[in-house]
N, C-alpha and C. Protein backbone atom coordinates (compact mmCIF):
# COMPACT_ATOMS: atom_id res chain seq x y z
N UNK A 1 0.82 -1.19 0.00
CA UNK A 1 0.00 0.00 0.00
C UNK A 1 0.86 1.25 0.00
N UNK A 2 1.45 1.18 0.83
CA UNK A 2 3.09 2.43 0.54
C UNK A 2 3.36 2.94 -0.20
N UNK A 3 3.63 1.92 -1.16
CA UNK A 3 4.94 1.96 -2.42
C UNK A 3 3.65 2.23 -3.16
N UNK A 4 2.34 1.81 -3.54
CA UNK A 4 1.40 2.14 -4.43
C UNK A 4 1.11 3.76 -4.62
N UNK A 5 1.11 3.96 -3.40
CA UNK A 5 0.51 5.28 -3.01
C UNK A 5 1.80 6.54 -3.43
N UNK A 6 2.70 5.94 -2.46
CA UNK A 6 3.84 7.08 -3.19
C UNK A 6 4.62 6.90 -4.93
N UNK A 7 3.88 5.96 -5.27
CA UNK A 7 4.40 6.25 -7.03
C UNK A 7 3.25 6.84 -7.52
N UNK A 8 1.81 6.98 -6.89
CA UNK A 8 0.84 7.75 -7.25
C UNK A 8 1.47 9.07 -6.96
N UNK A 9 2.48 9.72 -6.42
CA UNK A 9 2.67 11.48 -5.90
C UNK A 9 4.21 11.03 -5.84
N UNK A 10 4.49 10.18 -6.86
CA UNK A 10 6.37 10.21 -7.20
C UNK A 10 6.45 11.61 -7.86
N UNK A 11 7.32 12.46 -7.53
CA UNK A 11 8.45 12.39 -7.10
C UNK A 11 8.38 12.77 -5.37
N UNK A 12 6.90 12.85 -4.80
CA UNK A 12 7.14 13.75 -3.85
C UNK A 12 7.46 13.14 -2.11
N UNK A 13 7.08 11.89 -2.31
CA UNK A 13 7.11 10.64 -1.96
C UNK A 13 8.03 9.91 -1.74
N UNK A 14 9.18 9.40 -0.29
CA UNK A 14 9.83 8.21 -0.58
C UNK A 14 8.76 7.06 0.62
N UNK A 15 9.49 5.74 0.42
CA UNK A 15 8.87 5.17 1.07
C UNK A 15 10.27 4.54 2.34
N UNK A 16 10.63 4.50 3.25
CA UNK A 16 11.37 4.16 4.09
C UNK A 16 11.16 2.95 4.34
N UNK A 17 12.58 2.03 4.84
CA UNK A 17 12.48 0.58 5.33
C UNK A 17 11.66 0.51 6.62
N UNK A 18 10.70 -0.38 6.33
CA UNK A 18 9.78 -0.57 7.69
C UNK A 18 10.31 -1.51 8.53
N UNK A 19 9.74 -1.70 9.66
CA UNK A 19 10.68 -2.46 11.11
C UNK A 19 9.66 -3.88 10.25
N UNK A 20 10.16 -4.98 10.77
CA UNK A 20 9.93 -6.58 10.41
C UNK A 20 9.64 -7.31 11.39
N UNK A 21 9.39 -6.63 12.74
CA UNK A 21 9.13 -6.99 13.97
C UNK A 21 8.32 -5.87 14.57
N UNK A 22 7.33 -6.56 15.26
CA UNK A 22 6.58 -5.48 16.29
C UNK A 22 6.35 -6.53 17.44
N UNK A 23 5.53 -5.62 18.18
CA UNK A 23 5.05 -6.08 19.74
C UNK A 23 4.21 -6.99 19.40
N UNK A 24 4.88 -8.23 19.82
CA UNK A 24 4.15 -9.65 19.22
C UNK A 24 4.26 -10.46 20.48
N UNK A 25 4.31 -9.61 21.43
CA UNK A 25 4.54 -10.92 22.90
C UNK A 25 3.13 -11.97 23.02
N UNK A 26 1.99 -11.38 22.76
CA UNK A 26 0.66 -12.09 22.34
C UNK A 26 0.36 -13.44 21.58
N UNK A 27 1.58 -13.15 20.18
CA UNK A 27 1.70 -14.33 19.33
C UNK A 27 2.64 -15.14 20.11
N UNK A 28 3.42 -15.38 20.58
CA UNK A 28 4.67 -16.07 20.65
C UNK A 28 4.34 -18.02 21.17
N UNK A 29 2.71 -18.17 21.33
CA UNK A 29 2.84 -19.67 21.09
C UNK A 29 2.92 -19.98 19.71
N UNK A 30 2.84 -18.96 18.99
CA UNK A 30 3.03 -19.56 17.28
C UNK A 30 4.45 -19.85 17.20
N UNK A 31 4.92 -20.80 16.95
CA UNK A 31 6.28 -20.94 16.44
C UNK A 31 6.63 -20.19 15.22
N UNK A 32 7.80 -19.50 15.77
CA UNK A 32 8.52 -18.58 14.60
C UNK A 32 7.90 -17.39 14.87
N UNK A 33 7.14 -17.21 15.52
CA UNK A 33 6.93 -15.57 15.72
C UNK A 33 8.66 -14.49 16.32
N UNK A 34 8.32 -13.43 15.91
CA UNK A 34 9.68 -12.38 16.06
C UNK A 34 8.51 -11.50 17.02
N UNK A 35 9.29 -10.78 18.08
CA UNK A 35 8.81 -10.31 18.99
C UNK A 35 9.99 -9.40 19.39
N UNK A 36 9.53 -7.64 19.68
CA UNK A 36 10.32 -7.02 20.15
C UNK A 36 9.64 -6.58 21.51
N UNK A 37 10.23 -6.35 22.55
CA UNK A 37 9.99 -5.86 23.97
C UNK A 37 9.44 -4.14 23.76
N UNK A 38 8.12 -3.67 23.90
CA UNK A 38 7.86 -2.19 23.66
C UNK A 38 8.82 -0.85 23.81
N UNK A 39 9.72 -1.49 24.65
CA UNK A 39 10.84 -0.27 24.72
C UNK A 39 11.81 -0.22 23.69
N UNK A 40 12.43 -1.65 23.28
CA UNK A 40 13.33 -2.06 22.09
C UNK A 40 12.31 -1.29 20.89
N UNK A 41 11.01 -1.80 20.48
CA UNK A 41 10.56 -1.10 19.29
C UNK A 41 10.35 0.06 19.59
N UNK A 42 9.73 0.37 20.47
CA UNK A 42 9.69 2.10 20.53
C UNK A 42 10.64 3.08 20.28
N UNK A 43 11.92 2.65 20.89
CA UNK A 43 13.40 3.14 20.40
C UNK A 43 13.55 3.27 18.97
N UNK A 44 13.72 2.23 18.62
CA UNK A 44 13.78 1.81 17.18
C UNK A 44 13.03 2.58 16.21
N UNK A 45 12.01 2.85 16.47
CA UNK A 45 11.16 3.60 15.71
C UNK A 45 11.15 5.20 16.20
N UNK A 46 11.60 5.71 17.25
CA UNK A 46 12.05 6.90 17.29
C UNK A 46 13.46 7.12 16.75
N UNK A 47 13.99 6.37 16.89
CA UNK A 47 15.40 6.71 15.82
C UNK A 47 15.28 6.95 14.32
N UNK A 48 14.39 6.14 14.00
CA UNK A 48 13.93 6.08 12.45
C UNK A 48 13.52 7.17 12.12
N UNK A 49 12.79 7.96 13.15
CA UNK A 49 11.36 8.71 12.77
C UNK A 49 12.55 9.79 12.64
N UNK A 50 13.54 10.05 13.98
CA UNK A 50 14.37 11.20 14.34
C UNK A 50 15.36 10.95 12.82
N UNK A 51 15.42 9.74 11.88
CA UNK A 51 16.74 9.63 10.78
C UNK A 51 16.15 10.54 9.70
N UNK A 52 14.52 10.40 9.95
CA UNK A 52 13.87 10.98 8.69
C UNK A 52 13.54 12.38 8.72
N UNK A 53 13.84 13.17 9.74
CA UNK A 53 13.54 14.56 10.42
C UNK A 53 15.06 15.38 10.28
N UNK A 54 16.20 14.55 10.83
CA UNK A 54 17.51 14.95 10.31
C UNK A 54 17.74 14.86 9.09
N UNK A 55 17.55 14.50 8.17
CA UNK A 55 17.60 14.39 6.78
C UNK A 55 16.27 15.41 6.30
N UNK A 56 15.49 16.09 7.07
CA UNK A 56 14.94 17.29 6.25
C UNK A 56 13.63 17.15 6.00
N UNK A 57 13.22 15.81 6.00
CA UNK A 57 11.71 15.66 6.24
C UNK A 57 10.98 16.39 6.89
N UNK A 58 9.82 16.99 6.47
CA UNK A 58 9.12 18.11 7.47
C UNK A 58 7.46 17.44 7.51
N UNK A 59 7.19 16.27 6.95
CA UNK A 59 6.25 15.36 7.29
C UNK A 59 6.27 13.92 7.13
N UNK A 60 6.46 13.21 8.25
CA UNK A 60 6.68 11.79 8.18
C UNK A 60 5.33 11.27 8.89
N UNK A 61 5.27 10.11 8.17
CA UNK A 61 4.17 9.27 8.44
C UNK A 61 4.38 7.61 8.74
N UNK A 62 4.13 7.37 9.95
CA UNK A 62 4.36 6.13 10.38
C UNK A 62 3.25 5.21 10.18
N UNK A 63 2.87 4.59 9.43
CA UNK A 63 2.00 3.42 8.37
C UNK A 63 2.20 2.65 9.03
N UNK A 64 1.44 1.84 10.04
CA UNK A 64 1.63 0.89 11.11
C UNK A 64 1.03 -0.23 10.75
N UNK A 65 1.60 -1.76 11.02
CA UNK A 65 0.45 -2.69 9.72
C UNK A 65 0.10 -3.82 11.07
N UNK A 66 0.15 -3.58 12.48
CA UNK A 66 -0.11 -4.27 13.47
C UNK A 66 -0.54 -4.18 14.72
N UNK A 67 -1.69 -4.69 15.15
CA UNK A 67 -2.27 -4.03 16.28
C UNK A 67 -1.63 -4.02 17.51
N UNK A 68 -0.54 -4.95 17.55
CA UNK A 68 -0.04 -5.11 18.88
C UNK A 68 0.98 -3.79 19.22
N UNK A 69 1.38 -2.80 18.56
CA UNK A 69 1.94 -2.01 17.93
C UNK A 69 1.24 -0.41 17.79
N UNK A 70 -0.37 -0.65 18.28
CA UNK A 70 -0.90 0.51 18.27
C UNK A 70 -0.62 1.52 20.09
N UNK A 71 -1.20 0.60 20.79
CA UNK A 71 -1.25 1.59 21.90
C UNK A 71 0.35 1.61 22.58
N UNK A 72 1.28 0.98 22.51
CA UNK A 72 2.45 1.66 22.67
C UNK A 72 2.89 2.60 22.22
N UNK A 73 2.49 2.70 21.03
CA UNK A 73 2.53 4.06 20.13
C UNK A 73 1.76 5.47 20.51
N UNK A 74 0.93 4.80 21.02
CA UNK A 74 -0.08 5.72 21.13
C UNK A 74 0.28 6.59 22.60
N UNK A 75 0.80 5.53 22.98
CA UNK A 75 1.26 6.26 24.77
C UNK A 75 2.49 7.22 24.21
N UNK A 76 3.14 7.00 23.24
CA UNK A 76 4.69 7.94 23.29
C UNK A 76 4.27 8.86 22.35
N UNK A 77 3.48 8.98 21.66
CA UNK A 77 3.31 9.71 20.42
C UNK A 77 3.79 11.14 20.77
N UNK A 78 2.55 12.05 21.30
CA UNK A 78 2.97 13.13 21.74
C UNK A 78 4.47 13.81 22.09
N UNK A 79 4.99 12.42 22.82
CA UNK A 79 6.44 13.03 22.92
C UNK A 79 7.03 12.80 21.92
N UNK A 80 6.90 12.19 20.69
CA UNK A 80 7.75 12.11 19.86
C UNK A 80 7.43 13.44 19.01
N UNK A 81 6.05 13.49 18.61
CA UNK A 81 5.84 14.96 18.09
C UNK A 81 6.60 16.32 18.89
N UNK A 82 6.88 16.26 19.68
CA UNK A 82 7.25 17.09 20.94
C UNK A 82 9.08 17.33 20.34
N UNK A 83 9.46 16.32 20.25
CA UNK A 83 10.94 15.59 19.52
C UNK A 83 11.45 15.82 18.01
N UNK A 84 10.28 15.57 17.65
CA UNK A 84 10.67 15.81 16.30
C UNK A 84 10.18 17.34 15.60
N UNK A 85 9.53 18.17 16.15
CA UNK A 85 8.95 19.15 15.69
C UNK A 85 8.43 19.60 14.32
N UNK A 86 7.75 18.18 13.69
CA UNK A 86 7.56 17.96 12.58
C UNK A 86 6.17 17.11 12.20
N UNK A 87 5.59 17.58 11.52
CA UNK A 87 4.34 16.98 10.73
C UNK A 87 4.50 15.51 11.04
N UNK A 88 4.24 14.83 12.47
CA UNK A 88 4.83 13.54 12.52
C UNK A 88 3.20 13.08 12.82
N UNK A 89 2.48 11.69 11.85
CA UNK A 89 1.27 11.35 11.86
C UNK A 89 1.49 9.68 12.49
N UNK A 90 1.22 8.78 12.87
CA UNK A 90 0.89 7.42 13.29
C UNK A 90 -0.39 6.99 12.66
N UNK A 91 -0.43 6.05 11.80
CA UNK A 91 -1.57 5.54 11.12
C UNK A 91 -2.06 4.18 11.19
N UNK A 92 -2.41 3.29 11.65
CA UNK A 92 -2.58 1.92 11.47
C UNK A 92 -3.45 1.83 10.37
N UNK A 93 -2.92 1.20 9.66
CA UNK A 93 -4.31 0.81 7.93
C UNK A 93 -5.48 0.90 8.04
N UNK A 94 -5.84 0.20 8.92
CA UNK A 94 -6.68 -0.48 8.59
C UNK A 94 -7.83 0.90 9.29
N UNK A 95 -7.57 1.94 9.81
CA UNK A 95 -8.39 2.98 9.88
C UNK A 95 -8.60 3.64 8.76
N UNK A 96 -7.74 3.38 7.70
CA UNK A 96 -8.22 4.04 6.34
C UNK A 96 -9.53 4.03 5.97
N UNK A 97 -10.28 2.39 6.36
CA UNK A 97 -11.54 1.67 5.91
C UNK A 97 -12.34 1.92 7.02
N UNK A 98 -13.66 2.59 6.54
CA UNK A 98 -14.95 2.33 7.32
C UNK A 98 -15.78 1.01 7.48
N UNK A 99 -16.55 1.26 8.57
CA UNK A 99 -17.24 0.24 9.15
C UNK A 99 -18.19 -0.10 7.41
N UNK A 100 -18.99 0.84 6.76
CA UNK A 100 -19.47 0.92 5.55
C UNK A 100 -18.81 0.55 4.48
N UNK A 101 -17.69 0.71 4.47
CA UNK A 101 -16.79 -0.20 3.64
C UNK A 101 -16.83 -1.75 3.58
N UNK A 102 -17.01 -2.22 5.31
CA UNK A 102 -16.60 -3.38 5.48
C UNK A 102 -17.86 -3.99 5.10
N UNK A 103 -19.09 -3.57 5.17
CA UNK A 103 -20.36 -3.71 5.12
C UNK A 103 -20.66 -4.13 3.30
N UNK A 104 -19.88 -3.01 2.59
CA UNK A 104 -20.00 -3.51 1.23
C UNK A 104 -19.15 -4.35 0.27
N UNK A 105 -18.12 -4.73 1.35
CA UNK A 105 -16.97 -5.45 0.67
C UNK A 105 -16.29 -6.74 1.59
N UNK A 106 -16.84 -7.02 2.83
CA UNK A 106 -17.04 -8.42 3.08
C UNK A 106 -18.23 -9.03 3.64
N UNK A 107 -18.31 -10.06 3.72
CA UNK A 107 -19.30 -10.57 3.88
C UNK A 107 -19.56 -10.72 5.65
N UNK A 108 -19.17 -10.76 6.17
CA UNK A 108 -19.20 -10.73 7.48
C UNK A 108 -19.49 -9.18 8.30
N UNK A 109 -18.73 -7.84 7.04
CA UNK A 109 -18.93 -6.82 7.67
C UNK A 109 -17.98 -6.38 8.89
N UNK A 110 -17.01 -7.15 9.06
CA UNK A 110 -16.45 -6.71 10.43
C UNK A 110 -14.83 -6.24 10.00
N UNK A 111 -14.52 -5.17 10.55
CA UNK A 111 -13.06 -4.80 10.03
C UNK A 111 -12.38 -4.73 11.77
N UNK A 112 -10.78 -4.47 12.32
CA UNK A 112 -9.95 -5.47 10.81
C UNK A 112 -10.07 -7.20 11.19
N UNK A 113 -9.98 -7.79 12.68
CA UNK A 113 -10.28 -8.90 12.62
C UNK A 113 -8.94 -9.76 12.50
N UNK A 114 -8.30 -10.03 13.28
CA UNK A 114 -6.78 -11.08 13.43
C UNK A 114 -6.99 -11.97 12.54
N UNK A 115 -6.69 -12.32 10.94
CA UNK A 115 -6.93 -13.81 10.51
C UNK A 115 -8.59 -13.65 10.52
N UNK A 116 -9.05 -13.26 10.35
CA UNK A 116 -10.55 -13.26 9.80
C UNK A 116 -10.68 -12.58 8.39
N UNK A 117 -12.29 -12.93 8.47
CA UNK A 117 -12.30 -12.20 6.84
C UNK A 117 -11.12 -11.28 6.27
N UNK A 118 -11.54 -10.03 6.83
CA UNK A 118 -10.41 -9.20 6.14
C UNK A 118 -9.39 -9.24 5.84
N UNK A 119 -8.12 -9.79 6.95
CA UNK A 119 -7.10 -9.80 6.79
C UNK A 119 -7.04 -11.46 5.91
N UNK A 120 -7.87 -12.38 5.57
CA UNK A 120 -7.40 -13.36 4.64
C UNK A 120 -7.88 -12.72 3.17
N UNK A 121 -8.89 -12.30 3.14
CA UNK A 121 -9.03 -11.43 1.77
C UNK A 121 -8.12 -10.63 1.43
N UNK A 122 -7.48 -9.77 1.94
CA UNK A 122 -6.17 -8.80 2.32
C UNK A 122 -4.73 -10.09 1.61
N UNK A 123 -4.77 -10.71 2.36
CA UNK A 123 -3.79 -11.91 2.05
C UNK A 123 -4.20 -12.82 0.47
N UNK A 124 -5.02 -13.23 0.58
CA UNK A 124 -5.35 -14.13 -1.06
C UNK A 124 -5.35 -12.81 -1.81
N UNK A 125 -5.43 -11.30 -1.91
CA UNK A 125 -5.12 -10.48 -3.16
C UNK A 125 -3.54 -10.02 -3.08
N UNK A 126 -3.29 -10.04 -1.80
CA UNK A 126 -1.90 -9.52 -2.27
C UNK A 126 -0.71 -10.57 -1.80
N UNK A 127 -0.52 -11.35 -1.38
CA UNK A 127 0.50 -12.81 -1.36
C UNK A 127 -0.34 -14.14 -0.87
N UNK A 128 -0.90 -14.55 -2.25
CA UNK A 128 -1.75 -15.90 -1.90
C UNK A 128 -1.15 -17.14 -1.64
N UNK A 129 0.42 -16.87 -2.31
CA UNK A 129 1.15 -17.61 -1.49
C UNK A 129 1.05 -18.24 -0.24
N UNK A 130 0.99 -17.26 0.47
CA UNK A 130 1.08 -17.25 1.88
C UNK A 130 -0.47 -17.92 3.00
N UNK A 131 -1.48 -18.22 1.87
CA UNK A 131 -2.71 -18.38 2.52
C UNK A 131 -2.57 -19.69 2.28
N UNK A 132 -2.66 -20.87 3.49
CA UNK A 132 -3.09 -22.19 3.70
C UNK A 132 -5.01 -22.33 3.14
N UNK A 133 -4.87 -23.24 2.44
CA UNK A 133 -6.63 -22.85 2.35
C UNK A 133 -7.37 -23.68 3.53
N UNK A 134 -6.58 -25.01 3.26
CA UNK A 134 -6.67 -26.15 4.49
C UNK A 134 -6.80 -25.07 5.71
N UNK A 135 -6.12 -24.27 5.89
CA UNK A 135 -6.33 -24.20 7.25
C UNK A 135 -7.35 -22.94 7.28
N UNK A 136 -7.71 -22.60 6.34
CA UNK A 136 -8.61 -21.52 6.24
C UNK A 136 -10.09 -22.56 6.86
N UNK A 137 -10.02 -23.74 5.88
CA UNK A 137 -11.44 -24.32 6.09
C UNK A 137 -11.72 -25.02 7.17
N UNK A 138 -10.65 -25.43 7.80
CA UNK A 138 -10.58 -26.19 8.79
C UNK A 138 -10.41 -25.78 10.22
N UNK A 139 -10.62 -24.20 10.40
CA UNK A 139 -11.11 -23.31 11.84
C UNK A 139 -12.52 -23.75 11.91
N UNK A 140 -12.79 -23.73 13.32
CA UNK A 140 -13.73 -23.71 13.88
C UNK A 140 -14.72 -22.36 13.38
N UNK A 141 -13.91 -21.37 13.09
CA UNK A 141 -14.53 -20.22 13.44
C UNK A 141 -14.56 -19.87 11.61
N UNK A 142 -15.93 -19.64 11.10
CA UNK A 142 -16.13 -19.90 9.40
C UNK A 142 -15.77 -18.79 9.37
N UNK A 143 -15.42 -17.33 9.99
CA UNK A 143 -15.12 -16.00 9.03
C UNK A 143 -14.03 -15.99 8.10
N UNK A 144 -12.77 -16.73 8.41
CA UNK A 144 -11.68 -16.41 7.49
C UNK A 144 -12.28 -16.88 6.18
N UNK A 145 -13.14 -18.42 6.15
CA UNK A 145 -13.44 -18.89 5.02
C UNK A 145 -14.24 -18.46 3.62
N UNK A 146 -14.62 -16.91 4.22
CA UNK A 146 -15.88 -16.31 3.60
C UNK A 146 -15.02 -15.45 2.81
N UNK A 147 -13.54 -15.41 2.90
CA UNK A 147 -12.18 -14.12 2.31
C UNK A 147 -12.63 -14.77 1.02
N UNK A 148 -12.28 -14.05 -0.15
CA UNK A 148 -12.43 -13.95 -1.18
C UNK A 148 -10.53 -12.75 -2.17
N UNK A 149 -10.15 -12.97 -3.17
CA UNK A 149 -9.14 -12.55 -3.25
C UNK A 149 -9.70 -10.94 -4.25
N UNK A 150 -10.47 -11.32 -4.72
CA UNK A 150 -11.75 -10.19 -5.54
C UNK A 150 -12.44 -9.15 -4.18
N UNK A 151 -12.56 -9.20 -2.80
CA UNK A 151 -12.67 -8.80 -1.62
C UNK A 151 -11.35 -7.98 -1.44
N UNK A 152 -10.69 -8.65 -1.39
CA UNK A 152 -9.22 -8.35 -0.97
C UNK A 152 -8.68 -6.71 -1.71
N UNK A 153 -8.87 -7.21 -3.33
CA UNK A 153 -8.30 -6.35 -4.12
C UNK A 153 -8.84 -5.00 -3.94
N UNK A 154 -10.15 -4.93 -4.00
CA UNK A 154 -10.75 -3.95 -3.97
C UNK A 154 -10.64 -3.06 -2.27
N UNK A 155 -10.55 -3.72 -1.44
CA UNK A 155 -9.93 -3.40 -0.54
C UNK A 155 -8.50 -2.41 -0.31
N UNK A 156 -7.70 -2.99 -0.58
CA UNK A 156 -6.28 -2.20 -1.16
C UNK A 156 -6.51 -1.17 -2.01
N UNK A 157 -7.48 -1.36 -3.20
CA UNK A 157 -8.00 -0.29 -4.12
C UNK A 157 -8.34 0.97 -2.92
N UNK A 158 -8.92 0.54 -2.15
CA UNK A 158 -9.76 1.92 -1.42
C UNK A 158 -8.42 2.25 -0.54
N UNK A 159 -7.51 1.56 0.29
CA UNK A 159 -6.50 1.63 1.15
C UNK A 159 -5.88 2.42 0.38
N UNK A 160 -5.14 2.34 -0.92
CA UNK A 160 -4.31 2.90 -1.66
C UNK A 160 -4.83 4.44 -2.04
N UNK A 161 -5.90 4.60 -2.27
CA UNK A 161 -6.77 5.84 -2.96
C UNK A 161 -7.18 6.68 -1.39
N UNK A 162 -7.19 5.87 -0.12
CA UNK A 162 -7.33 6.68 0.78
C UNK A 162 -6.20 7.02 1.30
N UNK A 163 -4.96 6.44 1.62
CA UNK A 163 -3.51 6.82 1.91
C UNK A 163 -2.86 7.40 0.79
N UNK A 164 -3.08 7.43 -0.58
CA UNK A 164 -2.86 8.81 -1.25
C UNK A 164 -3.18 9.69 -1.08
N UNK A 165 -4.57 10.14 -0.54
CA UNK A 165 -5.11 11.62 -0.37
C UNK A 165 -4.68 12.18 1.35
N UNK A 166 -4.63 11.26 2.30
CA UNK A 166 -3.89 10.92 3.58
C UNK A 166 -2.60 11.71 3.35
N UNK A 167 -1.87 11.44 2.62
CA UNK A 167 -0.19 11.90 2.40
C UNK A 167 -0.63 13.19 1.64
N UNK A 168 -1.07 12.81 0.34
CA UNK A 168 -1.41 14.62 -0.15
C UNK A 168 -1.91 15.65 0.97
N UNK A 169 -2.75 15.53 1.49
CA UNK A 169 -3.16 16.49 2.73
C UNK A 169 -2.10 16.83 3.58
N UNK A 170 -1.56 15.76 3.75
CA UNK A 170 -0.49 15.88 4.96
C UNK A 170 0.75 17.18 4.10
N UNK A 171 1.06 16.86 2.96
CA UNK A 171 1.97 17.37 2.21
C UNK A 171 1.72 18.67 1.90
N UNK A 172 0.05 19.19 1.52
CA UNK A 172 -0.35 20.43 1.04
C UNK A 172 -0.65 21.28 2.21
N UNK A 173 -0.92 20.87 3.81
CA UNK A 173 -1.08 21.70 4.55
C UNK A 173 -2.17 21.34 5.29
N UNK A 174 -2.97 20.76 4.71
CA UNK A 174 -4.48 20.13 4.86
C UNK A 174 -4.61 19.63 6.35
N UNK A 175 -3.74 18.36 6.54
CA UNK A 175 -3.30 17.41 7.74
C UNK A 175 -2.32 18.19 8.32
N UNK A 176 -2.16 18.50 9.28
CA UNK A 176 -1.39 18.98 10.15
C UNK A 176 -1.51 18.03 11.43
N UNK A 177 -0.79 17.71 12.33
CA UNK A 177 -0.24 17.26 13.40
C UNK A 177 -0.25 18.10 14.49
N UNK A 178 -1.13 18.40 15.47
CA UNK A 178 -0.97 19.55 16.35
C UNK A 178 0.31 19.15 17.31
N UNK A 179 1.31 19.96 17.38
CA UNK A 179 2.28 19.45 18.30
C UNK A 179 2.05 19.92 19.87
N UNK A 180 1.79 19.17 20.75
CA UNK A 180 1.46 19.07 21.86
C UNK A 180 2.27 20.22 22.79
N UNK A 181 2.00 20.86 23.94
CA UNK A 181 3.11 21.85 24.82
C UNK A 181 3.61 20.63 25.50
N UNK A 182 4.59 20.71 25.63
CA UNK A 182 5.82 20.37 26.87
C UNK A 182 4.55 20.64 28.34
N UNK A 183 4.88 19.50 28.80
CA UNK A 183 4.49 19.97 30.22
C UNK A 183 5.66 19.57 31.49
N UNK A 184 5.74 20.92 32.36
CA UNK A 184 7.08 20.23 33.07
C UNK A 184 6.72 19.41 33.93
């Protein structure tokens, strides 16, 4: 969705290496899960944010693609805006999409949903690779089974067309970031 969006407003647009780990202490009976401790990612991602602010950036946008990953964020934000003194936004995707969205484009209606509809529709349009079907059909729980990859696409269609106008705003003045006072 990134890379879609910023070759829609190339040249004005880069897209930065995203972290490959988040706050996954939740997953970790899955074997092979990667898990960072909230202070390790939080760091990590203020350094990033602070690499893209020293280099001249005067609006960065942190495109977040995991829930475990939201309210840690959400607790430091302010101070990072505070830090960086810059058009600095936090987005998780999947707020791009309305509840009305979900209503006309899955069948279940429910956004975003761990491994449910959405996120397997999300998955069979953009790395179907990656979707077991076996194990799609074989939950207890029928929502993932109702994903569709024609669901999916059109999905990203709206993600992409709403995080283009997301970044344009942000870029023309539109979106602004209120930067919080210091409190001593």
């Amino acid at each position: 969705m990134a890379i879609a969006a910023a070759e829609k407003l190339a040249p004005r647009v880069i897209v930065a290496q995203g972290l490959m780990a988040g706050i996954s202490e939740h997953h970790m009976k899955h074997p092979g899960t990667l898990s960072l401790r909230p202070g390790s990612f939080l760091a990590v991602l203020y350094d990033l944010i602070d690499s893209m602010v020293r280099a001249g950036f005067k609006n960065v946008l942190v495109l977040n693609g995991h829930g475990g990953n939201v309210a840690p964020c959400l607790g430091v934000w302010d101070q990072y805006q505070q830090l960086s003194g810059v058009n600095l936004h936090f987005l998780p995707y999947w707020d791009l999409v309305t509840e009305e969205d979900a209503r006309e484009n899955l069948v279940t209606g429910e956004l975003p949903g761990h491994a449910q509809e959405f996120e397997t529709a999300f998955a069979l349009a953009a790395f179907p690779e990656n979707v077991r079907p076996d194990a799609v059909a074989d939950q207890a729980d029928p929502a993932p089974s109702k994903a569709t990859a024609s669901a999916g696409n059109q999905l990203i269609e709206l993600f992409v067309e709403r995080l283009t106008a997301y970044l344009d705003d942000m870029m023309a003045g539109r979106r602004v970031a209120e930067i919080p006072p210091f409190h001593p």
